[in-house]
Structure formats: structure tokens, C-alpha cells
C-alpha atoms as a PDB file:
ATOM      1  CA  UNK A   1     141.140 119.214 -50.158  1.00  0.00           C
ATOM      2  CA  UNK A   2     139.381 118.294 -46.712  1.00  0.00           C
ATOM      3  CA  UNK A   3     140.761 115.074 -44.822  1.00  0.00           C
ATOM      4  CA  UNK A   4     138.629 112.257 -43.496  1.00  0.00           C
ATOM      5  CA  UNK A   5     139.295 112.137 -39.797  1.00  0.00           C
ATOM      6  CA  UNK A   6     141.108 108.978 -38.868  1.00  0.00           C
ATOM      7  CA  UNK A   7     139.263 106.653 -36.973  1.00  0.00           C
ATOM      8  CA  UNK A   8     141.392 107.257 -33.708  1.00  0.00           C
ATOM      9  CA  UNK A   9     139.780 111.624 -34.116  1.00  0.00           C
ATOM     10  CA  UNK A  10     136.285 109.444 -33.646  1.00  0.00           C
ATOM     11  CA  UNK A  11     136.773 107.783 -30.285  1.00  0.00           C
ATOM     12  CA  UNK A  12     134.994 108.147 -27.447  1.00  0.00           C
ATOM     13  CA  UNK A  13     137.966 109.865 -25.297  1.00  0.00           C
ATOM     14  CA  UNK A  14     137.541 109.366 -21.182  1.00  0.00           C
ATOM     15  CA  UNK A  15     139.861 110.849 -18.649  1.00  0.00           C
ATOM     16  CA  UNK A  16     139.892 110.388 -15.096  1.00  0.00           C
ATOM     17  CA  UNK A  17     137.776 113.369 -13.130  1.00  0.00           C
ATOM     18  CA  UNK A  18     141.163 114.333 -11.195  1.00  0.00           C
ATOM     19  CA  UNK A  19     142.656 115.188 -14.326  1.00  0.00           C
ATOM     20  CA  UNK A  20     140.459 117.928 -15.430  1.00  0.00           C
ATOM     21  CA  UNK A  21     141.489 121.643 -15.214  1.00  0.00           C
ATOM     22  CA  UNK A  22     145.110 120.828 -14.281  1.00  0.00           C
ATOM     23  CA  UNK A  23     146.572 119.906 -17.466  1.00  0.00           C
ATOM     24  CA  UNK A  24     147.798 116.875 -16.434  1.00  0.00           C
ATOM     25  CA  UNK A  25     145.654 114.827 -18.486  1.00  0.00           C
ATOM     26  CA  UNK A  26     146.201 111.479 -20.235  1.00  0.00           C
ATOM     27  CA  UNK A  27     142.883 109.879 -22.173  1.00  0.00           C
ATOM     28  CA  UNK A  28     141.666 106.291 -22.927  1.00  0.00           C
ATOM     29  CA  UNK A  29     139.426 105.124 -25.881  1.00  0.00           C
ATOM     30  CA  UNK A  30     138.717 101.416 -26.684  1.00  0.00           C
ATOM     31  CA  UNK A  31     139.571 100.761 -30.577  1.00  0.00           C
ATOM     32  CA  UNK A  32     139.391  97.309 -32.243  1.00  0.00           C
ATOM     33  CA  UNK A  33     139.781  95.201 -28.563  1.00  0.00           C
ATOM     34  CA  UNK A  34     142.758  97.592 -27.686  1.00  0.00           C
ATOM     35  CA  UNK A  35     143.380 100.716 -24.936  1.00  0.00           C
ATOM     36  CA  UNK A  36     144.391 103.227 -26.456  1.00  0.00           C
ATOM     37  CA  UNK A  37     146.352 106.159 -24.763  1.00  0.00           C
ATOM     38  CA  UNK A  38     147.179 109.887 -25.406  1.00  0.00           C
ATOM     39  CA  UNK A  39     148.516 112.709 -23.932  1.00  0.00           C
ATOM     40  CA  UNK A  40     145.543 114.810 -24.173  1.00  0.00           C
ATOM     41  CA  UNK A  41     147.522 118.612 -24.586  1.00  0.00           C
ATOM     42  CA  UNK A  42     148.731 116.685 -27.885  1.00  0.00           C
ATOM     43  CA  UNK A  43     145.908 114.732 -29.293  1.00  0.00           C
ATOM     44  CA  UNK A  44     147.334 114.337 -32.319  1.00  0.00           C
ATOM     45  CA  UNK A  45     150.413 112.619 -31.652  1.00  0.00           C
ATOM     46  CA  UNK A  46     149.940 109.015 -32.259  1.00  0.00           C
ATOM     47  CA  UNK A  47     148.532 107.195 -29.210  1.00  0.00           C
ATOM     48  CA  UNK A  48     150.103 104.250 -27.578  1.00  0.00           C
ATOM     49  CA  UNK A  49     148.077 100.944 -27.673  1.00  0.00           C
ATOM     50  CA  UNK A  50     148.117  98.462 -25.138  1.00  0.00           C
ATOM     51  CA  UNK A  51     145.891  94.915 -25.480  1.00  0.00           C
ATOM     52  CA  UNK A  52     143.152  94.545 -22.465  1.00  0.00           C
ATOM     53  CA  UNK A  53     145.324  92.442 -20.401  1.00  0.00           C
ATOM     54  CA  UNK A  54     147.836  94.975 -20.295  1.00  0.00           C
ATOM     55  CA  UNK A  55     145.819  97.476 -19.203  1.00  0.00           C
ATOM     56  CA  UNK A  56     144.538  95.443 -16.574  1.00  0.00           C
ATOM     57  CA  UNK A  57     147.573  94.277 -15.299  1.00  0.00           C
ATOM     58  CA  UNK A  58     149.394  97.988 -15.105  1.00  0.00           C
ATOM     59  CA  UNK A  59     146.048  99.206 -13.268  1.00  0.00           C
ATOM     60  CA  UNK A  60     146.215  96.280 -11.086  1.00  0.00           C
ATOM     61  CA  UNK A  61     150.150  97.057 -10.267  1.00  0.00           C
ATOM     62  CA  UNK A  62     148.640 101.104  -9.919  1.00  0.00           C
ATOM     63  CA  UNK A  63     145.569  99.633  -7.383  1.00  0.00           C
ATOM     64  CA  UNK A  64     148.472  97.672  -5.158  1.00  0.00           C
ATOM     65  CA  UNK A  65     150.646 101.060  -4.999  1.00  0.00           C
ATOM     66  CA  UNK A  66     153.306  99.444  -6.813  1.00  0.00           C
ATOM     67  CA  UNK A  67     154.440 102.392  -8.328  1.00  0.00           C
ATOM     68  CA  UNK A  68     154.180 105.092  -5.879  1.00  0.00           C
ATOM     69  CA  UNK A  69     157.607 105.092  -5.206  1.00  0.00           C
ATOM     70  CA  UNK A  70     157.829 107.005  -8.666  1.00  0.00           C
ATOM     71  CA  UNK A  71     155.749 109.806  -7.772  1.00  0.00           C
ATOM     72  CA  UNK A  72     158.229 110.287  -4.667  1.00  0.00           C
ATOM     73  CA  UNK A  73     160.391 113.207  -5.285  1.00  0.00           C
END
């Protein structure tokens, strides 16, 4: 018996171009007026959803460097 692909198999995946060929790759689809997010090595683990705002806010904290100081090692 064949499956239906979920709606989350149908999205239109992006990744950042730094993140290709060095399998360090997360991917972002908008579903339903949410961000969706996914590892991409395990695409069908469930991904985590974050509202617009969220989004906006964590990649306004990432634009300001506040969390550089995790990358430090």
C-alpha cells in the first residue's frame, strides 16, 4: 500500500548557499504562516516550527552577533 506524502515531503525546502557540500545543513520551508526547520541529513524527522516573529527575532539576535560567543570553542 503506497503512502500519500505528508504535506511537510511537499515544501519548497531552501538552505543557505554556505551550507551546501559540507553537510552542515539545516532547511527552511514556509507552511500554514509558520518556519519550519529540519536537519536536512534527516529529513524525515519531524521539523521544528517556529511562528514568523520568531524567526525574525532569532535572525535579528544572529544579524547583531549575539550568539557568536557559541560558535567559540
Amino acid at each position: 500500500m503506497d503512502m500519500a506524502p505528508s504535506p511537510k515531503d511537499q515544501l519548497d525546502w531552501i538552505k543557505a548557499s554556505a551550507s551546501y557540500g559540507n553537510g552542515a545543513c539545516v532547511e527552511l520551508a514556509k507552511i500554514n504562516g509558520m518556519i519550519a526547520l529540519r536537519d536536512s541529513k534527516n529529513p524525515g524527522t519531524p521539523p521544528l516550527m517556529y511562528t514568523v516573529a520568531e524567526l525574525r527575532a532569532f535572525l535579528d539576535g544572529a544579524r547583531k552577533g549575539e550568539f557568536d560567543h557559541l560558535l567559540d570553542q
